[in-house]
N, C-alpha and C. Protein backbone atom coordinates (compact mmCIF):
# COMPACT_ATOMS: atom_id res chain seq x y z
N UNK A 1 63.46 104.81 132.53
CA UNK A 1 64.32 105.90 132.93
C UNK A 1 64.80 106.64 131.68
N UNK A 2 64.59 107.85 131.69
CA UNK A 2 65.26 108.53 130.62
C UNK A 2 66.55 108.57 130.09
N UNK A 3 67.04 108.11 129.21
CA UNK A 3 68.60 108.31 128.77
C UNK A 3 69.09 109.46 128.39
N UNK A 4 68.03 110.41 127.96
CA UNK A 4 68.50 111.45 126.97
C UNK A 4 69.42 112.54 127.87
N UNK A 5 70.61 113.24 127.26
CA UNK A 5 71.58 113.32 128.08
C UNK A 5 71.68 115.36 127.25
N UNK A 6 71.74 116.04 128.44
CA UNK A 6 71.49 117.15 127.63
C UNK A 6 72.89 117.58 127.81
N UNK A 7 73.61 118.36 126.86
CA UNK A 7 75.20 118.42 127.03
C UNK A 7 75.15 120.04 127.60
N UNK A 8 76.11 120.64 126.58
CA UNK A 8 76.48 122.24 126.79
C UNK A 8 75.37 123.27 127.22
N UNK A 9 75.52 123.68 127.70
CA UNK A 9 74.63 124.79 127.77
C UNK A 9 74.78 126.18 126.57
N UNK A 10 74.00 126.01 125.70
CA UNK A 10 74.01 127.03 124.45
C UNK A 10 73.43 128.15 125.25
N UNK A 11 72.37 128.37 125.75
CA UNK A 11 72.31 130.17 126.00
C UNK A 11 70.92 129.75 126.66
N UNK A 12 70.71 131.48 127.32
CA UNK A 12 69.76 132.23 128.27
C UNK A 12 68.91 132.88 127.24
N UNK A 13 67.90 132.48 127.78
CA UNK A 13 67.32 133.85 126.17
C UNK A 13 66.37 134.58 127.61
N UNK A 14 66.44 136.21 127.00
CA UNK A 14 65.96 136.88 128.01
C UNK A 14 64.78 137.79 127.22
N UNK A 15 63.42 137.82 127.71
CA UNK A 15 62.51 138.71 126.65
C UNK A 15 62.75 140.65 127.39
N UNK A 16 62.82 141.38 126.18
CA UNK A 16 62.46 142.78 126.62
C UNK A 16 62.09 143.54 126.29
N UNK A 17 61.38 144.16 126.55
CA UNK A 17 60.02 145.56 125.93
C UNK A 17 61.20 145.97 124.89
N UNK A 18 62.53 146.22 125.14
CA UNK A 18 63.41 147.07 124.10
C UNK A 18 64.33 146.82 123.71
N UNK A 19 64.80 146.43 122.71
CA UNK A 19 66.12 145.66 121.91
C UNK A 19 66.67 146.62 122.22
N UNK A 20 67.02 147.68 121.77
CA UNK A 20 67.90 148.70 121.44
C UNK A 20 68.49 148.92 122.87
N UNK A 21 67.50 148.97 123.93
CA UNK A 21 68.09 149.75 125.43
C UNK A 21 69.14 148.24 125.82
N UNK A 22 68.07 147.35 125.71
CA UNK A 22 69.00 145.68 126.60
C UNK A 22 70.50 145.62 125.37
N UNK A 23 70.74 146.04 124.47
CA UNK A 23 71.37 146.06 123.88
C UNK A 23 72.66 147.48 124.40
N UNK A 24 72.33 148.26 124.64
CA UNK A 24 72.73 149.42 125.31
C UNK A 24 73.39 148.98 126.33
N UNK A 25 72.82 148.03 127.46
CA UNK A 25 73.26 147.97 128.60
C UNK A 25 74.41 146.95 128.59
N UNK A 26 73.98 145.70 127.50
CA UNK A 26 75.02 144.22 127.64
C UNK A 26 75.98 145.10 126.99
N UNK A 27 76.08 146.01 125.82
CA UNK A 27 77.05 146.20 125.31
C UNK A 27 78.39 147.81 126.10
N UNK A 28 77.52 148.88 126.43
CA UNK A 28 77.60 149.69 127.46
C UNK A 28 78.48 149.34 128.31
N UNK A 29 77.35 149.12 129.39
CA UNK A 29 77.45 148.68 131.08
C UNK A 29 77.99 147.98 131.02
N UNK A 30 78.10 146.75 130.24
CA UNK A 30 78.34 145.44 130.90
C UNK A 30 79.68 145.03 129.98
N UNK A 31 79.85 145.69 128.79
CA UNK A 31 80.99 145.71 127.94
C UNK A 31 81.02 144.43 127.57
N UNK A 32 80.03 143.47 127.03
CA UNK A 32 80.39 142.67 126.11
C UNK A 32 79.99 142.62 124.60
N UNK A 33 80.17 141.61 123.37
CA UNK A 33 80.36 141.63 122.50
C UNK A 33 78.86 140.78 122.43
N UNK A 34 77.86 141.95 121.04
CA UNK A 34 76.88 141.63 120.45
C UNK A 34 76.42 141.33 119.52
N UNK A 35 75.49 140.68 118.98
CA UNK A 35 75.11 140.15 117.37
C UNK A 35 74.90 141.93 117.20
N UNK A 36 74.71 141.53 115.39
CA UNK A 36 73.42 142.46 115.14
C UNK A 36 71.93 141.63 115.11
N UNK A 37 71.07 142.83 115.33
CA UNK A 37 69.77 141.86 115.24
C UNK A 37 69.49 141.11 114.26
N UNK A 38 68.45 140.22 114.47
CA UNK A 38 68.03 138.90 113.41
C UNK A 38 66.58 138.36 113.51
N UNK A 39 66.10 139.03 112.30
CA UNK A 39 65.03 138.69 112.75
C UNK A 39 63.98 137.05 112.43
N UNK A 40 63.53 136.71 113.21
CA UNK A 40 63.23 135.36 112.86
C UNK A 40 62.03 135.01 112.83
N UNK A 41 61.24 135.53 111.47
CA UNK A 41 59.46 135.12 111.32
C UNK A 41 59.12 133.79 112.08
N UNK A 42 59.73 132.57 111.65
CA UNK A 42 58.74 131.55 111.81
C UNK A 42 58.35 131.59 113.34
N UNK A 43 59.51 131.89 114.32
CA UNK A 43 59.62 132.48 115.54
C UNK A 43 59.06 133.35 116.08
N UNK A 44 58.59 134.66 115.65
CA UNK A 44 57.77 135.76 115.77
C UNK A 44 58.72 136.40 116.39
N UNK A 45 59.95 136.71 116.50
CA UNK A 45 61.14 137.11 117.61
C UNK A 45 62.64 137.73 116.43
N UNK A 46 62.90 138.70 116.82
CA UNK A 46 63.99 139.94 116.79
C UNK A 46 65.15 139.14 118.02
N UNK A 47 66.35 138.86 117.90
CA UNK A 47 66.83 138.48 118.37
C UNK A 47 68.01 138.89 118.56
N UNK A 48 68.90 139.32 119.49
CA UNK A 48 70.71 139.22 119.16
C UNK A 48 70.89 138.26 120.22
N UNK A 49 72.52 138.03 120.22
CA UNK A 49 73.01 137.11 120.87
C UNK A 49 74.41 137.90 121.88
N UNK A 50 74.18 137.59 123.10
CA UNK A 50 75.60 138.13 123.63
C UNK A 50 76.74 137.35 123.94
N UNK A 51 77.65 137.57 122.84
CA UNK A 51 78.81 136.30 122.96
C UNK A 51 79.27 136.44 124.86
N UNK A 52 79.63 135.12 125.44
CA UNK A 52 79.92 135.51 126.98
C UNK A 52 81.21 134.36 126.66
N UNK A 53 82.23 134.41 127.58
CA UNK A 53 83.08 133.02 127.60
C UNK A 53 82.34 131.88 127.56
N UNK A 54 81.65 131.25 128.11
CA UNK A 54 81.07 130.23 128.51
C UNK A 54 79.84 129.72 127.96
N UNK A 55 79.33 130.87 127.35
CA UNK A 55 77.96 130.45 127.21
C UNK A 55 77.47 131.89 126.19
N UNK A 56 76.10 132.01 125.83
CA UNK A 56 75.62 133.01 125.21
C UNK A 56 74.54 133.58 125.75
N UNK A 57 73.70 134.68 125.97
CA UNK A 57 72.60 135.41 126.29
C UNK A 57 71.81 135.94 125.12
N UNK A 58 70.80 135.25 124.96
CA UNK A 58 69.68 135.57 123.51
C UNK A 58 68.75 136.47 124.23
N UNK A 59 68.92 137.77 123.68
CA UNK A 59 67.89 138.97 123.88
C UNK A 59 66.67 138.71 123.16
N UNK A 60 65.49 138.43 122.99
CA UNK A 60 64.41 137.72 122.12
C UNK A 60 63.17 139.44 122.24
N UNK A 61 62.96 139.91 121.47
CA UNK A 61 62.03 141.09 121.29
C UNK A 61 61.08 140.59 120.31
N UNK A 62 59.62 140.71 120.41
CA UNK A 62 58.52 140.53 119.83
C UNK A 62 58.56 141.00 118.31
N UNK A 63 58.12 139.98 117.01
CA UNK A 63 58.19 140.28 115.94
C UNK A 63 56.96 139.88 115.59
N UNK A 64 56.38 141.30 115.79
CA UNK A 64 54.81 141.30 115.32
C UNK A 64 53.70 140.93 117.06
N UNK A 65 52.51 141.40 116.36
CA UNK A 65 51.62 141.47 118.12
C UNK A 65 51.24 140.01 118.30
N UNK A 66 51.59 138.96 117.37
CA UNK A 66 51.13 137.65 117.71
C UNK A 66 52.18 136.69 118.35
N UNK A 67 53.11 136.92 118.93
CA UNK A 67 54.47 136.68 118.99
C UNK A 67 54.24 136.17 120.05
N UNK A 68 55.05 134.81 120.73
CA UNK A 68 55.19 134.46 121.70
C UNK A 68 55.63 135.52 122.70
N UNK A 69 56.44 136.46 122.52
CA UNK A 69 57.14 136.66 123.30
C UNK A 69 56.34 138.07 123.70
N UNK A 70 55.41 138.58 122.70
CA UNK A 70 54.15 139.76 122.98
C UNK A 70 53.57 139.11 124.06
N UNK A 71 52.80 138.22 124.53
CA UNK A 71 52.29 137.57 125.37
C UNK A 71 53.36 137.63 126.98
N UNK A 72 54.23 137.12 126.48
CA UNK A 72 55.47 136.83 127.51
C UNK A 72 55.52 138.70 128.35
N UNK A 73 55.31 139.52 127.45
CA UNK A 73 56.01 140.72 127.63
C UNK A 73 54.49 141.32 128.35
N UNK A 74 53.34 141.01 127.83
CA UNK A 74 52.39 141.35 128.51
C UNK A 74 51.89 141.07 129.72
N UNK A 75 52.84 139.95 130.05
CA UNK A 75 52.19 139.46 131.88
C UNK A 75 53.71 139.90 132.38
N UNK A 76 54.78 140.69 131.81
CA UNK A 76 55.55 140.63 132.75
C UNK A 76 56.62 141.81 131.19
N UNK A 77 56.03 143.03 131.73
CA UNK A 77 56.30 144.30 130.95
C UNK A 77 57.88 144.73 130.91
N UNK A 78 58.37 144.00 132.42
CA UNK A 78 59.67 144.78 131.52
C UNK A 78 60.70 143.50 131.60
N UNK A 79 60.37 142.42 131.66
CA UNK A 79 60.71 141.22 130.24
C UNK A 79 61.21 140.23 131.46
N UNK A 80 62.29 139.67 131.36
CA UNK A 80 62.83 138.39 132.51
C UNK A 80 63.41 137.09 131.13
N UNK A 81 63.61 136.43 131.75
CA UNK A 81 64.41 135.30 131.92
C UNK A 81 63.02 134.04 131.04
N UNK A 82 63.45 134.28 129.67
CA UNK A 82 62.40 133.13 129.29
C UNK A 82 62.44 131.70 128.60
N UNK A 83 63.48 131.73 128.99
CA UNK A 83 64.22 129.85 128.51
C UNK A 83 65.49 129.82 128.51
N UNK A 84 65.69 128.50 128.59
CA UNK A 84 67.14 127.70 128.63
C UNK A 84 67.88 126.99 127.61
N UNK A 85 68.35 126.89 126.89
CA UNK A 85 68.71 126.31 125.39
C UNK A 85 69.91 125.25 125.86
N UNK A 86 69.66 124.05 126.09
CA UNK A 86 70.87 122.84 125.92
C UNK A 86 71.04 122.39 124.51
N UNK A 87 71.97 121.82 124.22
CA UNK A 87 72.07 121.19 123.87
C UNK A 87 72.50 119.58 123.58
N UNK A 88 72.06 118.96 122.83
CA UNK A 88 71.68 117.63 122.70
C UNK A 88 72.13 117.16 121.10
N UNK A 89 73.04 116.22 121.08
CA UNK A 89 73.32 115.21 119.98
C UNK A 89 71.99 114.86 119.13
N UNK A 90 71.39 114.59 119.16
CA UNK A 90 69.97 114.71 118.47
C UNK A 90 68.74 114.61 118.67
N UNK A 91 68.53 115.83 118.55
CA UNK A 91 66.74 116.81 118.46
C UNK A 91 65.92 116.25 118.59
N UNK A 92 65.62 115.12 117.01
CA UNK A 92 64.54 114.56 117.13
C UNK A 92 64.52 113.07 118.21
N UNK A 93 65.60 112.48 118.53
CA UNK A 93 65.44 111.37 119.55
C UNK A 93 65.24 111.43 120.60
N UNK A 94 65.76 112.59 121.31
CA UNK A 94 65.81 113.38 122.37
C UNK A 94 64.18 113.94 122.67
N UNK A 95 63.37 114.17 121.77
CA UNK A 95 62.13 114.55 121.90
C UNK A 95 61.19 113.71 122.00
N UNK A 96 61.41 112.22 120.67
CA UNK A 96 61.14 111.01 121.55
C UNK A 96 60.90 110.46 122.55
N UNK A 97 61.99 110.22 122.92
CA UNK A 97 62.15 109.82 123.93
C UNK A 97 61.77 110.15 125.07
N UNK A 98 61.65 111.76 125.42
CA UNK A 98 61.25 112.66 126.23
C UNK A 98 59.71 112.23 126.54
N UNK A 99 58.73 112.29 124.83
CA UNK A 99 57.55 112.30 125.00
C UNK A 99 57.26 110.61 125.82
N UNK A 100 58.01 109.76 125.22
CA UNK A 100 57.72 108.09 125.47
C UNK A 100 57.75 108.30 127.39
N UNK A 101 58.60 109.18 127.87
CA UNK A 101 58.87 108.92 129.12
C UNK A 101 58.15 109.90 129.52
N UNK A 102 56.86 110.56 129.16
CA UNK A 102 55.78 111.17 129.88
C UNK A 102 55.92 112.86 129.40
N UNK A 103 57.06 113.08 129.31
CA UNK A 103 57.21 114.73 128.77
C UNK A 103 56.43 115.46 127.88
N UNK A 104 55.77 116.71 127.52
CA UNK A 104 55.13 117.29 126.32
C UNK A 104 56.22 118.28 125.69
N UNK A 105 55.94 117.84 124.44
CA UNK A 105 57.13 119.35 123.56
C UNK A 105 56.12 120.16 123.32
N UNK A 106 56.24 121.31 123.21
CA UNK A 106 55.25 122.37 122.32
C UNK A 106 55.31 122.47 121.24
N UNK A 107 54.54 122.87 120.61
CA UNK A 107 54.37 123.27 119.00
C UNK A 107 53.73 121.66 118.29
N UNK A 108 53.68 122.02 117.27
CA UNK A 108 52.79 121.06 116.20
C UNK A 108 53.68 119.55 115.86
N UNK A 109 54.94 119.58 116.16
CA UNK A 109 55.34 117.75 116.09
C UNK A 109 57.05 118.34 115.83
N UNK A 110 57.35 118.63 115.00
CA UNK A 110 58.65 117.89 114.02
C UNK A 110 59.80 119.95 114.46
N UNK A 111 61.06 119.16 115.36
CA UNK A 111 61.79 120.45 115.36
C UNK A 111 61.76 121.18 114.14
N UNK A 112 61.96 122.74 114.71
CA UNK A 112 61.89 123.73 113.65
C UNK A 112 63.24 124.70 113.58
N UNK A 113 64.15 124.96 112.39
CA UNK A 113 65.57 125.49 112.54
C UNK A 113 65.24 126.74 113.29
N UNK A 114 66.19 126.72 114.21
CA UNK A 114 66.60 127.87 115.14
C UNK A 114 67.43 129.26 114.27
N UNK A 115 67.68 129.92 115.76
CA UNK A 115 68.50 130.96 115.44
C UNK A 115 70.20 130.71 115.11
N UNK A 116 70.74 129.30 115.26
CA UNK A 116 71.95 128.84 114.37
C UNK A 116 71.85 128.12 113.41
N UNK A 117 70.77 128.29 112.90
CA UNK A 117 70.71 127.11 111.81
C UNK A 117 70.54 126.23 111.97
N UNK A 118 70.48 125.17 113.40
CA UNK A 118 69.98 123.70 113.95
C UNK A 118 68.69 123.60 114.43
N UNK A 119 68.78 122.77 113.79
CA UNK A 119 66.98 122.07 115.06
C UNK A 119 66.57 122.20 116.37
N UNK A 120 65.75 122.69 116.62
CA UNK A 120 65.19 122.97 118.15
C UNK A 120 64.01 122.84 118.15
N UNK A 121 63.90 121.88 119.73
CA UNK A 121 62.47 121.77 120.13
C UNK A 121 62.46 122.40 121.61
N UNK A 122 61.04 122.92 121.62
CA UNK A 122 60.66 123.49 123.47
C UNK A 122 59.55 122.36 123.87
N UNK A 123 59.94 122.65 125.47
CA UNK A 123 59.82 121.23 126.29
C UNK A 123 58.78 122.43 127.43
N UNK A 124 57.40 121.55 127.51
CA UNK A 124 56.92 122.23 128.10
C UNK A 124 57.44 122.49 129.53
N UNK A 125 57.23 123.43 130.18
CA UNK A 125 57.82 124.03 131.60
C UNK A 125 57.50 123.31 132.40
N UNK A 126 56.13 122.97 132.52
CA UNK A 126 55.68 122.30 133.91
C UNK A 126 56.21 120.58 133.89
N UNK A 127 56.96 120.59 133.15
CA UNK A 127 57.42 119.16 132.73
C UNK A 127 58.71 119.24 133.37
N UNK A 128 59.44 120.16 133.45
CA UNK A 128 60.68 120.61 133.93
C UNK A 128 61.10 121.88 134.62
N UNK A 129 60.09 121.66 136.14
CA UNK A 129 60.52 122.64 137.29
C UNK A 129 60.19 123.99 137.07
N UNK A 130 59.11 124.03 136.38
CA UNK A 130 58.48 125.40 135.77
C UNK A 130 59.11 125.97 135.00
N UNK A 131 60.45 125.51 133.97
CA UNK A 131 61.57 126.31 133.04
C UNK A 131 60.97 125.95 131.34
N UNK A 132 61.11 126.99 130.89
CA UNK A 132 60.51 126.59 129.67
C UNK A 132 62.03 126.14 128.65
N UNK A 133 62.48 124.66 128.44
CA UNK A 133 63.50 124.14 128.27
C UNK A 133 63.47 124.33 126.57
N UNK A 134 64.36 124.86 125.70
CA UNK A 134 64.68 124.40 124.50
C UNK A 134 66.16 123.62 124.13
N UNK A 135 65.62 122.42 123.70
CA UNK A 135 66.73 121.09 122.98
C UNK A 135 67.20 122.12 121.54
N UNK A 136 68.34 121.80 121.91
CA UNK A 136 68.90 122.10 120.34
C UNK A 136 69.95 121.24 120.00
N UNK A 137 69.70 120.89 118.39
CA UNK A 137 70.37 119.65 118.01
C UNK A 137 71.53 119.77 117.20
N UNK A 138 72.80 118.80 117.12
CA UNK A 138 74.11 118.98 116.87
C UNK A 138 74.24 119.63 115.41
């Protein structure tokens, strides 16, 4: 049985053809408080963050045509809902453990620093209710 215990919910990350407009609207329309952008090579992703009470909303825009999120944006053009970010006391045990109890992470082995400066790993989707899950560590 799995122990690993996922805590807070850190953020929504949402992909979209246009930083500037989804940025327009959270900050606009919807009147909340935004990063400035950030861009994050190892990631391939342009990012802000929308501070919310409770939780955060990561706007994720394609950095460069090889980008996860170019792909993401090409089967589904004007963007959606593309992961879940918990967090978890620690990254790498948590991924462990995950894999020992049948789970796949993506990418090449060993978490890679995120957009706060902590460790994060993604958990493949079909492993978890079709959601593409990212662990992020304390």
């Amino acid at each position: 049985m799995v122990s690993t215990k996922i805590g807070r919910l850190n953020h929504i990350a949402i992909a979209v053809p246009d930083l500037s407009e989804a940025v327009k609207v959270y900050r606009g329309l919807l009147g909340c408080i935004v990063s400035e952008p950030m861009a994050l090579a190892e990631h391939g992703v342009t990012i802000v963050f929308v501070e919310l009470d409770n939780t955060k909303i990561e706007l994720l825009h394609p950095l460069g045509s090889d980008s996860p999120i170019e792909k993401f944006l090409q089967k589904r053009p004007g963007g959606g809902v593309h992961h879940i970010c918990y967090e978890v006391e620690d990254v790498e045990a948590a991924g462990r453990q995950l894999v020992q109890e049948g789970a796949r992470v993506l990418g090449d082995g060993p978490p890679r620093i995120g957009a706060h400066g902590k460790p994060v790993l993604f958990l493949e989707p079909r492993d978890f209710c079709g959601t593409l899950i990212e662990l992020e560590g304390a």
